[in-house]
C-alpha atoms as a PDB file:
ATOM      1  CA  UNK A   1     -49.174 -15.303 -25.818  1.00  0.00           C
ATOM      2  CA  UNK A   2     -49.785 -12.482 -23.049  1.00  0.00           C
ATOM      3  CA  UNK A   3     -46.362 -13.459 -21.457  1.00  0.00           C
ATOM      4  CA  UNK A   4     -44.210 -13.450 -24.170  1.00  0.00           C
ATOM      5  CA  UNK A   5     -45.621  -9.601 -25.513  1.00  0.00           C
ATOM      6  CA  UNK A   6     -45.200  -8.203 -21.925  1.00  0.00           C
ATOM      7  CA  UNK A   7     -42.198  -9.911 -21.774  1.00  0.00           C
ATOM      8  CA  UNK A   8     -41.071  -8.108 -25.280  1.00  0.00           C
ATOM      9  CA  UNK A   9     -42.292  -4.524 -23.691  1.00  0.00           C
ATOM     10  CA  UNK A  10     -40.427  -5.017 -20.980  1.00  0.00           C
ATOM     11  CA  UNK A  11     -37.358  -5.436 -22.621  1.00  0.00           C
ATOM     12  CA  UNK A  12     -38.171  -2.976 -24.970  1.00  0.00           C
ATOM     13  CA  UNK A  13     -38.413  -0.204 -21.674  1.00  0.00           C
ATOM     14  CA  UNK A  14     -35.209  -1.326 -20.587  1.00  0.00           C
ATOM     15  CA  UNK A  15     -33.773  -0.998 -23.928  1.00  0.00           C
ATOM     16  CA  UNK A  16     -35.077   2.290 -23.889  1.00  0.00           C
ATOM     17  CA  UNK A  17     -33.832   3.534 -20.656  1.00  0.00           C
ATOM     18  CA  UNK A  18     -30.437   2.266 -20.863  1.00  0.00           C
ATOM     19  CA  UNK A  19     -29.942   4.077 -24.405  1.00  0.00           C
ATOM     20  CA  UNK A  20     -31.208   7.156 -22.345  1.00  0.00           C
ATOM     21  CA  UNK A  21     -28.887   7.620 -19.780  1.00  0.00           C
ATOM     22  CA  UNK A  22     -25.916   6.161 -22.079  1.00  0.00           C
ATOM     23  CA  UNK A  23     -26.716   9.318 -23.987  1.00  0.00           C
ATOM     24  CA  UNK A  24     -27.132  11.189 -21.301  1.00  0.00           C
ATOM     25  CA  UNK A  25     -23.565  10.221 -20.179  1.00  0.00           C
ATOM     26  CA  UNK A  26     -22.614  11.049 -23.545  1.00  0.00           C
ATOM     27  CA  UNK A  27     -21.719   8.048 -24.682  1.00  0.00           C
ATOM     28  CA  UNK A  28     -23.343   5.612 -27.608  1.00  0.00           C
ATOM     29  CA  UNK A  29     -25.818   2.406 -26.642  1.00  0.00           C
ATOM     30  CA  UNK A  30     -24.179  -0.589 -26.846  1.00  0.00           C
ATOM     31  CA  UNK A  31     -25.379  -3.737 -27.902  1.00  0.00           C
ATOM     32  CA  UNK A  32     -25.197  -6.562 -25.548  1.00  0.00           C
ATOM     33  CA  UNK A  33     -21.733  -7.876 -25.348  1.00  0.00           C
ATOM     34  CA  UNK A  34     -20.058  -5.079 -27.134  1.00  0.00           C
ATOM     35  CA  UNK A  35     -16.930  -2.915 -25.280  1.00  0.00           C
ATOM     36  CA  UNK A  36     -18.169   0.337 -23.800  1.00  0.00           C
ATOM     37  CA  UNK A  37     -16.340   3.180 -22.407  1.00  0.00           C
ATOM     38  CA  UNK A  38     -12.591   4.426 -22.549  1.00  0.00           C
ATOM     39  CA  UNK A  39     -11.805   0.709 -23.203  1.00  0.00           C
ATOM     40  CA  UNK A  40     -13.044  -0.061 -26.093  1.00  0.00           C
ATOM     41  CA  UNK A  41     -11.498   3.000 -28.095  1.00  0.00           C
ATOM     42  CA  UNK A  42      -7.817   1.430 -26.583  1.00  0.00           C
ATOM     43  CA  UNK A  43      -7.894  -1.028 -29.908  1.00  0.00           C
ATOM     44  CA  UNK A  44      -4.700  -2.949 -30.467  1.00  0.00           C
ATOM     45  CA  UNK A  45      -2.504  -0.560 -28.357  1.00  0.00           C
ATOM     46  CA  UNK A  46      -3.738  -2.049 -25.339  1.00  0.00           C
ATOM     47  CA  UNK A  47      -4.974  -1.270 -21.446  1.00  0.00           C
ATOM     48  CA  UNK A  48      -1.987   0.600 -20.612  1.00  0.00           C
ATOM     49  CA  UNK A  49      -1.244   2.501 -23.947  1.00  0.00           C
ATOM     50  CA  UNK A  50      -3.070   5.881 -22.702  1.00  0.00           C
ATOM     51  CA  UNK A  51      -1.920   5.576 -19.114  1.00  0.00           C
ATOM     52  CA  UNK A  52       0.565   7.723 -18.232  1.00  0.00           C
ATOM     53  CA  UNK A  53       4.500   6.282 -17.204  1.00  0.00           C
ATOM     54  CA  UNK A  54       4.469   4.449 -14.125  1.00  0.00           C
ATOM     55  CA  UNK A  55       7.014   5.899 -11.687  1.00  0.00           C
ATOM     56  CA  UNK A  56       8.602   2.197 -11.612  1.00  0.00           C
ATOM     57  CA  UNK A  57       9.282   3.024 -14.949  1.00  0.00           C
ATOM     58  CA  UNK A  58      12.124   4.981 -13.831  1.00  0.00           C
ATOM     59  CA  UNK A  59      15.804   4.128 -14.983  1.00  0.00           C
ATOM     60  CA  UNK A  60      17.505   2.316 -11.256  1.00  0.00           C
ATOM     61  CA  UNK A  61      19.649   4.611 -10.425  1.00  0.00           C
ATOM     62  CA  UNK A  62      17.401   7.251 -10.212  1.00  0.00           C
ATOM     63  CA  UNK A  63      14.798   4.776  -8.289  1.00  0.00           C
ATOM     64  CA  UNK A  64      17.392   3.944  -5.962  1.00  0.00           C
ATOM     65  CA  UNK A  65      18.653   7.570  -5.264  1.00  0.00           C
ATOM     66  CA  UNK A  66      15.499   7.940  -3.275  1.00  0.00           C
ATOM     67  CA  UNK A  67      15.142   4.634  -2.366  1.00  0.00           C
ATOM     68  CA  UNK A  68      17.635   4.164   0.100  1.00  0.00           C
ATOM     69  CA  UNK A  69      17.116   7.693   1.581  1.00  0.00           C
ATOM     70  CA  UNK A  70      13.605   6.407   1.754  1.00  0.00           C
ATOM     71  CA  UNK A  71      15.007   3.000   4.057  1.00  0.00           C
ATOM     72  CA  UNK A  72      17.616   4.810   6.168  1.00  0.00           C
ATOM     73  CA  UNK A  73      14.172   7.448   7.466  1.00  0.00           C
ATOM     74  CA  UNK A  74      12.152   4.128   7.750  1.00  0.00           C
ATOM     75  CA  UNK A  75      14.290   2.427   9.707  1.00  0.00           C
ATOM     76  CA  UNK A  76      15.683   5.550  12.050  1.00  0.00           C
ATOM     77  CA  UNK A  77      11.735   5.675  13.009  1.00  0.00           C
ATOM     78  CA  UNK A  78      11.786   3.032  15.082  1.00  0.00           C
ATOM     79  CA  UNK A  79      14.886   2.760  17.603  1.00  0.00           C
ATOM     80  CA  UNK A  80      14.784  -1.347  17.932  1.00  0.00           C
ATOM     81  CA  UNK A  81      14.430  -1.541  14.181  1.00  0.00           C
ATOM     82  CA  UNK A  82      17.556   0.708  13.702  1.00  0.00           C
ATOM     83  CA  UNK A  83      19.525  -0.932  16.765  1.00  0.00           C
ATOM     84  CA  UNK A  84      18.955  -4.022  15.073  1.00  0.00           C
ATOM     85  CA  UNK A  85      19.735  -2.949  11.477  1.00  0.00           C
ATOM     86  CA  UNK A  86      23.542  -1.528  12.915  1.00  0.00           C
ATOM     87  CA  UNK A  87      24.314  -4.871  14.328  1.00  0.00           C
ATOM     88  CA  UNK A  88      23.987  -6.448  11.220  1.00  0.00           C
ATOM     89  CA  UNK A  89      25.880  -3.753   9.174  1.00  0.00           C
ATOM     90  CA  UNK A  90      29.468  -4.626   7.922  1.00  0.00           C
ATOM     91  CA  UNK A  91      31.917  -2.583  10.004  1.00  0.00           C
ATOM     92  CA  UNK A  92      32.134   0.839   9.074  1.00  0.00           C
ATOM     93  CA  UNK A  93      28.906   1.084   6.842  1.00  0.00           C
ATOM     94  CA  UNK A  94      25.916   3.630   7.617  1.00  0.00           C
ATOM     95  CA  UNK A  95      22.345   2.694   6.691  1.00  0.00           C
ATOM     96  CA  UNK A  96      22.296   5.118   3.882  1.00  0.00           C
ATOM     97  CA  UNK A  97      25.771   3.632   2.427  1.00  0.00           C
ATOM     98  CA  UNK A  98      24.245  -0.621   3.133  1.00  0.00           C
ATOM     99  CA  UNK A  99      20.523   0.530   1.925  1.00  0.00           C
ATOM    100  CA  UNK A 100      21.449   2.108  -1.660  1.00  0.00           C
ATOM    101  CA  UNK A 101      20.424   0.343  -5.008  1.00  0.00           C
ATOM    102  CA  UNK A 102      17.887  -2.060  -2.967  1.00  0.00           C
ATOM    103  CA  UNK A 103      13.928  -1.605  -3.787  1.00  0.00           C
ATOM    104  CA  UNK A 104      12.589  -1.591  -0.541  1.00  0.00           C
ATOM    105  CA  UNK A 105      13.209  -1.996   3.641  1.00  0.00           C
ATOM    106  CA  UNK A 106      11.948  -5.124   3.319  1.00  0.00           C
ATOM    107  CA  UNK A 107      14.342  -6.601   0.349  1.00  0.00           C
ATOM    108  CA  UNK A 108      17.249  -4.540   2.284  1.00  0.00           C
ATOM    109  CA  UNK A 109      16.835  -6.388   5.653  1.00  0.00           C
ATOM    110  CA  UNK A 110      16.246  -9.649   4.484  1.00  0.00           C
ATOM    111  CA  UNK A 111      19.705  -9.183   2.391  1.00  0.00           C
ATOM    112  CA  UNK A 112      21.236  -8.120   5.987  1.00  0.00           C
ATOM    113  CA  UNK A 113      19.605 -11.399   7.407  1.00  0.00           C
ATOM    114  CA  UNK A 114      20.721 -13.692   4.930  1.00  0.00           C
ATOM    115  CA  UNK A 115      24.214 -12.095   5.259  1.00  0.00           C
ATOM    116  CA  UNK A 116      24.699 -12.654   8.571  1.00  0.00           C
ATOM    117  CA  UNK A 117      22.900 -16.391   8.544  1.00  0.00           C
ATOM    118  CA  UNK A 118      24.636 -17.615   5.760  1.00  0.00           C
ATOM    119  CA  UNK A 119      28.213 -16.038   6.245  1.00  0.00           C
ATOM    120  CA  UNK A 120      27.933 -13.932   2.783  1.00  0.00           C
ATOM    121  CA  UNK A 121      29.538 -10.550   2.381  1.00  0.00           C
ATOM    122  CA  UNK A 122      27.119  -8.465   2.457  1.00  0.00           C
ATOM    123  CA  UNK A 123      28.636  -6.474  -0.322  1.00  0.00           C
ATOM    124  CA  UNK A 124      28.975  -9.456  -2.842  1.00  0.00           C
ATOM    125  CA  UNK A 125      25.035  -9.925  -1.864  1.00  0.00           C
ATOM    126  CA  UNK A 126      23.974  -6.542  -2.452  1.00  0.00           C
ATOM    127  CA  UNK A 127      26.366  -6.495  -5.134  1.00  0.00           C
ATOM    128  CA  UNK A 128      24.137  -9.187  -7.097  1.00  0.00           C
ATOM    129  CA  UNK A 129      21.029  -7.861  -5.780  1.00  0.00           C
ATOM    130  CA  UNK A 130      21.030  -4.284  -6.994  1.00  0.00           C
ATOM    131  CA  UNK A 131      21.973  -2.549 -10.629  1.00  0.00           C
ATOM    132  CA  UNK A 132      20.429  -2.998 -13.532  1.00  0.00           C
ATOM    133  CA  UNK A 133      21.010  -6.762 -13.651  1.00  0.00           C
ATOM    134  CA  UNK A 134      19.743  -7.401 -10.177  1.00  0.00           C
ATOM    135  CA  UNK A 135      18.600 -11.127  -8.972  1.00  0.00           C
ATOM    136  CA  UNK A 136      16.339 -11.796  -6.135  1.00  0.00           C
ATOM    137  CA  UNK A 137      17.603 -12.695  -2.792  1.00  0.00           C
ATOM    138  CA  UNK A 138      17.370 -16.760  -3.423  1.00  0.00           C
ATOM    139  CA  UNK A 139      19.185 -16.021  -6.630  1.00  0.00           C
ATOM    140  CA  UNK A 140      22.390 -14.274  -5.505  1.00  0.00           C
ATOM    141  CA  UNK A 141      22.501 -16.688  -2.544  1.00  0.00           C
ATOM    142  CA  UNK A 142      22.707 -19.585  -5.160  1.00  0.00           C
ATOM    143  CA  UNK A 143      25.006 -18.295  -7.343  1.00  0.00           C
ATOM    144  CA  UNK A 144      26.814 -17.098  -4.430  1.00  0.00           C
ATOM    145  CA  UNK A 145      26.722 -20.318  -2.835  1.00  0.00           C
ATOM    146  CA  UNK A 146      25.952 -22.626  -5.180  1.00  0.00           C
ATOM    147  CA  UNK A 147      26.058 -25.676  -2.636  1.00  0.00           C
ATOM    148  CA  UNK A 148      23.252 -23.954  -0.166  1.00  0.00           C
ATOM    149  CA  UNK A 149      19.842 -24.985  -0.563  1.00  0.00           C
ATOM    150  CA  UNK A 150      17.081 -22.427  -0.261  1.00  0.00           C
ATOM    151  CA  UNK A 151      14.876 -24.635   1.767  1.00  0.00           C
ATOM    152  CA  UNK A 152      17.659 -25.978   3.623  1.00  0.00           C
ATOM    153  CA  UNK A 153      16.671 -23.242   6.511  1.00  0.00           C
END
């Protein structure tokens, strides 16, 4: 019988002390498995109704404006990178002109890759690849080449 009524103080102290310093934070105590905090005032709107736009949330062609500005500096960084880049480029084509519309370096060079290995234009490529109806690098190369497998490689 001892146990169980030290048992019940103890719980009641801890009670206690968390309802404390939740006031002390200025907030309510919460019952055991309730929400606390900014989340639980978020209702039916959900976790991302009070957070401000995302800047991904941006239209593409003002993403992109920056975007490839963003690639072409990357790249001119590093001289092998950029060497390597220009030998891939379709005659006549700077970084800033191949780079525009695509996300990142990463999506950019791996179009230039594919390009190259798979004897696409690299214009019909990044043609499918960018805008606002843009497919993912194993999707323009199948509608591009319908017959090519992606694992085939």
């Amino acid at each position: 019988m001892k146990v169980s009524k030290v048992l019940t103080f103890v719980a009641a102290v801890a009670f206690a002390a968390a309802s404390s310093v939740a006031a002390a934070q200025g907030r309510p105590a919460a019952a055991k498995g309730t929400p606390q905090g900014p989340k639980a005032d978020r209702g039916a709107q959900g976790p991302k109704a009070d957070r401000p736009a995302s800047p991904h949330g941006k239209p593409p062609a003002q993403r992109t404006e920056r975007g490839n500005e963003r690639i072409a500096a990357s790249i001119s960084k590093n001289p092998q990178l950029e060497a390597r880049v220009r030998t891939m480029l379709p005659e006549g084509m700077t970084i800033e002109q191949a780079s525009e519309g695509f996300r990142n370096q990463g999506q950019f060079i791996a179009a230039l890759q594919a390009s190259k290995n798979l004897d696409i234009r690299f214009a019909d490529l990044k043609a499918q690849m960018t805008g606002d109806d843009a497919l993912s690098l194993g999707q323009a190369i199948q509608k591009l080449r319908p017959t090519e497998r992606a694992d085939a490689h």
